[in-house]
Protein backbone atom coordinates (compact mmCIF):
# COMPACT_ATOMS: atom_id res chain seq x y z
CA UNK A 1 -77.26 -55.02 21.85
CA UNK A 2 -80.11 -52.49 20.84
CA UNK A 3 -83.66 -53.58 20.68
CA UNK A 4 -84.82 -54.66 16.49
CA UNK A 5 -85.67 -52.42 13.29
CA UNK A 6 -88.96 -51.40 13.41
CA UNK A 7 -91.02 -49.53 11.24
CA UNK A 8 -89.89 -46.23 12.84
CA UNK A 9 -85.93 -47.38 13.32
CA UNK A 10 -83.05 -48.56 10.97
CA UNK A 11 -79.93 -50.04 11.62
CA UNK A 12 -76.65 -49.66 9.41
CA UNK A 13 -73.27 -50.88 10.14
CA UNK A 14 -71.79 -48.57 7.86
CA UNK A 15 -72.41 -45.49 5.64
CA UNK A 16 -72.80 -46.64 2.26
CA UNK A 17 -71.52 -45.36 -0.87
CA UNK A 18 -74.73 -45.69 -2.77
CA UNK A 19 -78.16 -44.00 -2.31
CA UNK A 20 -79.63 -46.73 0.58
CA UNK A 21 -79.09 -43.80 3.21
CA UNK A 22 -81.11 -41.47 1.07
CA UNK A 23 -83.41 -44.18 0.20
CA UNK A 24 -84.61 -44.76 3.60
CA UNK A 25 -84.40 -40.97 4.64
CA UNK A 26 -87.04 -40.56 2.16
CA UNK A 27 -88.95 -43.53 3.17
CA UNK A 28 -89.37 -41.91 6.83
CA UNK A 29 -90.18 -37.99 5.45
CA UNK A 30 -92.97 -39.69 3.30
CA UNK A 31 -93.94 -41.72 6.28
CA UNK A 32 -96.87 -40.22 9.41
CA UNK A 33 -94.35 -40.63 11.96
CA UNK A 34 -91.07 -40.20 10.84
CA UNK A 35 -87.84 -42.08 11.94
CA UNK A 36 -84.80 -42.73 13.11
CA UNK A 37 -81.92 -44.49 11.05
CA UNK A 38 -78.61 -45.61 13.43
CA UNK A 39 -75.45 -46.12 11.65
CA UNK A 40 -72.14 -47.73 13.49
CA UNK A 41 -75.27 -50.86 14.64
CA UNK A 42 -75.53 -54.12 12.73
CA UNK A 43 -79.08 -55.21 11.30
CA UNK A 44 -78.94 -57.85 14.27
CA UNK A 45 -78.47 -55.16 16.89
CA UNK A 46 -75.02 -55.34 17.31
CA UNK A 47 -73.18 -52.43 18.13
CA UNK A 48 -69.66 -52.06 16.05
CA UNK A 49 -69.38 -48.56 16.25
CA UNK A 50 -67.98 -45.81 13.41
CA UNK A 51 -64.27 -44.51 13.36
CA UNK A 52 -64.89 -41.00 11.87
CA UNK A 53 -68.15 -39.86 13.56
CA UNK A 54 -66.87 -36.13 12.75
CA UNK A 55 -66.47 -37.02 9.28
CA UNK A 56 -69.49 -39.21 8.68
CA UNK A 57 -71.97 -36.59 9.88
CA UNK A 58 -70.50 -34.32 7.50
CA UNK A 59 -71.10 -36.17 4.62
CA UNK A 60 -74.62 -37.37 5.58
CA UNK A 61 -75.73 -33.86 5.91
CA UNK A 62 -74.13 -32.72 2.27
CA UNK A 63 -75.79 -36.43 0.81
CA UNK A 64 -79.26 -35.68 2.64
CA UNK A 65 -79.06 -31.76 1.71
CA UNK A 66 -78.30 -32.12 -2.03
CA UNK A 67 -79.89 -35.71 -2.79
CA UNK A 68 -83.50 -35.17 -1.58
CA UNK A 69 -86.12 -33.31 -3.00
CA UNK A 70 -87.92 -30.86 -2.02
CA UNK A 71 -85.41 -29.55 0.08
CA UNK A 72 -85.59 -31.08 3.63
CA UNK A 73 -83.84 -28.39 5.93
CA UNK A 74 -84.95 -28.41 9.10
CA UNK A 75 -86.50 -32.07 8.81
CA UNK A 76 -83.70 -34.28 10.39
CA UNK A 77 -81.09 -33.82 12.98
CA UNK A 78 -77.70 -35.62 12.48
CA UNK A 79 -76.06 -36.23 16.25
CA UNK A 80 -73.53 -38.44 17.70
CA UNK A 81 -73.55 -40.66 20.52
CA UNK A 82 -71.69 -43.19 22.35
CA UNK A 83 -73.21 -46.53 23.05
CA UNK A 84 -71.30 -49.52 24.99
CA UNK A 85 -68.31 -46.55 24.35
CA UNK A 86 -68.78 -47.14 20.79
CA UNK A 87 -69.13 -44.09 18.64
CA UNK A 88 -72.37 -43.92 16.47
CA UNK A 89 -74.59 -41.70 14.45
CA UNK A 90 -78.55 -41.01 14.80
CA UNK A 91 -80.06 -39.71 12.20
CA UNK A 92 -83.45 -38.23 12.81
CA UNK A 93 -85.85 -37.83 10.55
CA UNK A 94 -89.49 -35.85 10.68
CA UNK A 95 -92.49 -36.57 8.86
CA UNK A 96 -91.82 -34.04 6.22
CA UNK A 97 -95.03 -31.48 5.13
CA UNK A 98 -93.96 -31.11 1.33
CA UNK A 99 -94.84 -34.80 -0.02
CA UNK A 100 -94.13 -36.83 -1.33
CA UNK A 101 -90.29 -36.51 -1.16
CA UNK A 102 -87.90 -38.00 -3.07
CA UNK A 103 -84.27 -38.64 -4.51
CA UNK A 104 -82.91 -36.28 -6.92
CA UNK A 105 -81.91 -37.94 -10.38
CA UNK A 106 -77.90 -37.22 -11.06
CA UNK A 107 -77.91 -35.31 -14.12
């Protein structure tokens, strides 16, 4: 069990398929201190863990690359880690210098 959100963490069980990963990316470059988002961990705390952390990191770095404006290379660090022997992903995220950031509209 991992401590609460706070206004510098974020839990997700699961990578999404919508934009609530870029959403809160954005929310933490716009923000003094940054973040850190934690996927594979429950909004309670829970740990449940990811099946394909290889995968997954992939595809958060190609979302967070080509969904956020101005580009953010260089401004979070995608890394895996086991906790309780559970495989999950930190994402973090630095306060970025070019604001204010945001999410590219799909043309």
């Amino acid at each position: 069990m991992m401590n609460l959100e706070s206004n510098r963490t974020e839990y997700k069980r699961a990578l999404d398929k919508g934009d609530k990963l870029e959403k809160a990316v954005v929310s933490f470059l716009n923000y003094n201190g940054g973040g850190e988002i934690l996927i594979g961990i429950a909004d309670d705390g829970t740990i449940c863990g990811i099946s394909d952390s290889d995968g997954d990191q992939r595809k958060i770095a190609d979302r967070l690359a080509n969904n956020i404006r101005p580009k953010i290379l260089g401004l979070f660090d995608v890394v895996a880690e086991k906790i309780e022997g559970k495989d999950i992903i930190r994402i973090v995220v630095s306060s970025g210098t070019q604001k204010p950031y945001y999410i590219r509209k799909k043309a």
